[in-house]
N, C-alpha and C. Protein backbone atom coordinates (compact mmCIF):
# COMPACT_ATOMS: atom_id res chain seq x y z
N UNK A 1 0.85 -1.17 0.00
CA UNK A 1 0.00 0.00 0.00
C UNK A 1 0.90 1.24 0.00
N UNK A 2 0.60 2.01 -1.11
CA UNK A 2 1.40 3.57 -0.72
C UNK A 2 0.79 4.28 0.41
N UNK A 3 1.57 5.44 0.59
CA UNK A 3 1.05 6.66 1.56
C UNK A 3 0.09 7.19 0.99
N UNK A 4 -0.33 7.19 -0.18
CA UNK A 4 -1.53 8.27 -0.79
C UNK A 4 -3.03 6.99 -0.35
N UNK A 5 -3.13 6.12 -0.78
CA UNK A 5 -3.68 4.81 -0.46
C UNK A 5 -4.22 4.86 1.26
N UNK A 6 -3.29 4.87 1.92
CA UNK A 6 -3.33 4.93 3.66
C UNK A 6 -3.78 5.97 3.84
N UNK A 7 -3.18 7.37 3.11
CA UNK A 7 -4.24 8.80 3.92
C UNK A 7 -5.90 8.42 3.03
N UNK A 8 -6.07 7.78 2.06
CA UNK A 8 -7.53 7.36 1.70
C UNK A 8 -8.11 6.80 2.56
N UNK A 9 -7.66 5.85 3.14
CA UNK A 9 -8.83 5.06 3.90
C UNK A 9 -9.60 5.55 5.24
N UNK A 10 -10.68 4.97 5.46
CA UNK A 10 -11.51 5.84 6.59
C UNK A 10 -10.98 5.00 7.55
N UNK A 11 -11.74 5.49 8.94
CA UNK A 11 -11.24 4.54 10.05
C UNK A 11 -11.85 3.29 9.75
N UNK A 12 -13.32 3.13 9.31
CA UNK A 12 -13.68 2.10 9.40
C UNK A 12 -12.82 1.08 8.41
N UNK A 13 -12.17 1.28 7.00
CA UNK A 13 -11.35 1.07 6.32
C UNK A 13 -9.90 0.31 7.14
N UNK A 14 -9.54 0.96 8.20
CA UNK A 14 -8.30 0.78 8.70
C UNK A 14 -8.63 -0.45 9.57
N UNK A 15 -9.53 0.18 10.37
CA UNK A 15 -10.26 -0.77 11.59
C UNK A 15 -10.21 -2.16 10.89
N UNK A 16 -11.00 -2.21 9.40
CA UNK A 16 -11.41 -3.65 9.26
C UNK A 16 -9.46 -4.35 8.45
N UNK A 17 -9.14 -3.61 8.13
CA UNK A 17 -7.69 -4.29 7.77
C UNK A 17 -6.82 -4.75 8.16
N UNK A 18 -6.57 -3.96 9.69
CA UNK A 18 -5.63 -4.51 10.91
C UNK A 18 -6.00 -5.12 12.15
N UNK A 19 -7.53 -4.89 12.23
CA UNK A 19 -8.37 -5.67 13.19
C UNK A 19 -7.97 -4.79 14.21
N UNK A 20 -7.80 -3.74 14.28
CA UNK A 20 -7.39 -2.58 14.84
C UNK A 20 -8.43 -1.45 15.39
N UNK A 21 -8.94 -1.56 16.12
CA UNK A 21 -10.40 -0.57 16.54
C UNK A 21 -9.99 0.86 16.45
N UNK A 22 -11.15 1.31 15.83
CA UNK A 22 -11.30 3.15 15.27
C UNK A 22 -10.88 4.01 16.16
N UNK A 23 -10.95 3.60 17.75
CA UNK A 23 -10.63 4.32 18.64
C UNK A 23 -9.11 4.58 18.59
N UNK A 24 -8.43 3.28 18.56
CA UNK A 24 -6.85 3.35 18.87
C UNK A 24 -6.20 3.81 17.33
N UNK A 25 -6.68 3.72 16.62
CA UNK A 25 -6.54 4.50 15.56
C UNK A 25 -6.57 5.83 15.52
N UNK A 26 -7.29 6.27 16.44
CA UNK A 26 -7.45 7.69 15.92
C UNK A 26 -6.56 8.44 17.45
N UNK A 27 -6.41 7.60 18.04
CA UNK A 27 -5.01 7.93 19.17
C UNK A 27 -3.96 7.81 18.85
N UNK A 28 -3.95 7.56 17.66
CA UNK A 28 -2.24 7.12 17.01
C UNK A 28 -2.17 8.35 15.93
N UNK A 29 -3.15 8.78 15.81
CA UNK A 29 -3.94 9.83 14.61
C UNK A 29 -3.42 10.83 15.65
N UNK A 30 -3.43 10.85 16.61
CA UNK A 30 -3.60 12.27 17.37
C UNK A 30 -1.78 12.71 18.67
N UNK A 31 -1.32 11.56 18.10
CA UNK A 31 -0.27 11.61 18.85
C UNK A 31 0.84 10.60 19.48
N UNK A 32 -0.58 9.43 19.66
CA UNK A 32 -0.02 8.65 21.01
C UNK A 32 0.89 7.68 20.19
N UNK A 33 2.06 7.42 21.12
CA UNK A 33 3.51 6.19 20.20
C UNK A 33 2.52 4.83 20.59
N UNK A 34 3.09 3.73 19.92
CA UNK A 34 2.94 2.90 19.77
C UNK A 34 3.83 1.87 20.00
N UNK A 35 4.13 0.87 19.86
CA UNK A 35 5.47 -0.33 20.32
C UNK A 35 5.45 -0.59 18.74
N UNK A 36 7.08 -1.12 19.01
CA UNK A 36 7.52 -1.67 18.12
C UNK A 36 6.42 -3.19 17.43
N UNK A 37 6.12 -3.55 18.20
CA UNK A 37 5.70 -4.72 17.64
C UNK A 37 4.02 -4.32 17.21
N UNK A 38 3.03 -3.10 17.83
CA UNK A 38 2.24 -3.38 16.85
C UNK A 38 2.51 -2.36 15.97
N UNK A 39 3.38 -1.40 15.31
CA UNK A 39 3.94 -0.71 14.62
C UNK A 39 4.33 -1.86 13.11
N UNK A 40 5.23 -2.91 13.55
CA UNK A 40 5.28 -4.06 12.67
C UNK A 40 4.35 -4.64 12.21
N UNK A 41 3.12 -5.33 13.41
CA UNK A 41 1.73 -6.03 13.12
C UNK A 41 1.61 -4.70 12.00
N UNK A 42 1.10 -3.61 12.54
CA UNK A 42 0.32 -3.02 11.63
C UNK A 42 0.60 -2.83 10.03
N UNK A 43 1.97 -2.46 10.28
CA UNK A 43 2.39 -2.10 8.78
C UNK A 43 2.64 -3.55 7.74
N UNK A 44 2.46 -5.14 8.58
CA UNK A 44 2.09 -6.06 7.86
C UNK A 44 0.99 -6.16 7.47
N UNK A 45 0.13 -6.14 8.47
CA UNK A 45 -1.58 -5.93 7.69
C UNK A 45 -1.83 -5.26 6.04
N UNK A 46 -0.98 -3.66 6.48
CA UNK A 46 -1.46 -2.94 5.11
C UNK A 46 0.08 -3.38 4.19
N UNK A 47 0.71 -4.48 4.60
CA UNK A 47 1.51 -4.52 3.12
C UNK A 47 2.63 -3.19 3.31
N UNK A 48 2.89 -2.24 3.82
CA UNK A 48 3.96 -1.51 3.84
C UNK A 48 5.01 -1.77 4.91
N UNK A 49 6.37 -1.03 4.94
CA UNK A 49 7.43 -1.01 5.69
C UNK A 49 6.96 -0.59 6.60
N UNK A 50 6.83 -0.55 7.82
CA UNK A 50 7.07 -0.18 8.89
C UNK A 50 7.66 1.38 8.97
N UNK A 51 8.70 1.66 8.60
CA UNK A 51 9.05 3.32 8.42
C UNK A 51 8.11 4.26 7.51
N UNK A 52 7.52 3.61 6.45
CA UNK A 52 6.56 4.00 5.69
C UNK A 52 5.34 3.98 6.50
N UNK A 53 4.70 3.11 7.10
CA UNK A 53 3.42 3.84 7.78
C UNK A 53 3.70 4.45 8.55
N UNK A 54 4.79 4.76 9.88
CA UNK A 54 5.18 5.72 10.29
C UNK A 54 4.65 7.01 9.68
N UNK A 55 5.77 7.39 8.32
CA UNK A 55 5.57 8.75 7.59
C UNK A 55 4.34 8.60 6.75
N UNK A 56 3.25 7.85 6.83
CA UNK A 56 2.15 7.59 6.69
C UNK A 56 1.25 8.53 7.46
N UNK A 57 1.34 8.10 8.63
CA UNK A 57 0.59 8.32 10.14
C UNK A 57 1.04 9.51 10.05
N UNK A 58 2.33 10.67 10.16
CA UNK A 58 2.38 11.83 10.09
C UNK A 58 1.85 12.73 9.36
N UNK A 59 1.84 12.10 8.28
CA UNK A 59 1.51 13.09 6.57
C UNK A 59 -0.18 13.28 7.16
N UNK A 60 -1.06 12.13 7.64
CA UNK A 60 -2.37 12.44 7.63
C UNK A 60 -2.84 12.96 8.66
N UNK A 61 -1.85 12.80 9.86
CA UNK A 61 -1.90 13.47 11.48
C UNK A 61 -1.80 15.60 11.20
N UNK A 62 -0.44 15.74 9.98
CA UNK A 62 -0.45 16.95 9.54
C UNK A 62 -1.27 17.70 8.76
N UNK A 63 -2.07 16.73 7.44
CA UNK A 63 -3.28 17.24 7.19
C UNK A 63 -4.45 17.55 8.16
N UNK A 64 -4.63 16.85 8.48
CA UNK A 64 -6.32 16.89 9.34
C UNK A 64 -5.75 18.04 10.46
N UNK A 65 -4.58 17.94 10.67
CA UNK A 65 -4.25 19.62 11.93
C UNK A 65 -4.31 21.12 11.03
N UNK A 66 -3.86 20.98 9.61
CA UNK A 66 -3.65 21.81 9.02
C UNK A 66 -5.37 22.28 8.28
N UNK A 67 -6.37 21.44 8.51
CA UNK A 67 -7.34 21.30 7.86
C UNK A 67 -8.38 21.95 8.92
N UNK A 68 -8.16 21.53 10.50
CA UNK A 68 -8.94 22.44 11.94
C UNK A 68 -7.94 23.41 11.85
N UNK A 69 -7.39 23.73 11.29
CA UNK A 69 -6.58 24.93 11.82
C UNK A 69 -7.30 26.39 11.14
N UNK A 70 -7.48 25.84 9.58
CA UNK A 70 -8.16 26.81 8.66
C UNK A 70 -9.50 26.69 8.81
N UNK A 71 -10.10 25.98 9.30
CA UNK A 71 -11.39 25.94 9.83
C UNK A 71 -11.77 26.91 11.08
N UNK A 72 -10.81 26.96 12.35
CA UNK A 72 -10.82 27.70 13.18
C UNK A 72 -10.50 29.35 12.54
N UNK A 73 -9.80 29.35 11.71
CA UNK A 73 -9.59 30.60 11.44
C UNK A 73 -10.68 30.94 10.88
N UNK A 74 -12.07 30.46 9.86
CA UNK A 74 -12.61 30.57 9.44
C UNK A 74 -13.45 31.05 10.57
N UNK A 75 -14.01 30.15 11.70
CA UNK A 75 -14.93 30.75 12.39
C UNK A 75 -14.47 32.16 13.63
């Protein structure tokens, strides 16, 4: 799976691929580290390196901040 592929998918998308619940997903979305080993699980599930969903998880952690950010400015 590329990075463009991974910022596509929804949670429910992610949830059903890694058997990974929407919640802890979106805590990993928002900051929180993870272990080495489900960092590995995970990035076997979707087929990528491990350093790649890493800079996965950032690229879409930096959109969606950059996306409330112009939203707040808006209101």
């Amino acid at each position: 799976m590329t990075i463009k592929e991974f910022k596509d998918l929804s949670l429910d998308d992610l949830a059903t691929l890694t058997a990974l619940d929407k919640t802890r997903w979106c805590k990993y979305f928002n900051g929180q580290l993870m272990t080495e080993s489900v960092l590995n699980s995970l990035a076997q599930s979707l087929g990528m390196e491990p350093h790649i969903l890493l800079l996965a998880i950032n690229q879409r952690r930096l959109h969606r901040n950059a996306i409330n950010a112009k939203l707040n400015s808006i209101a």
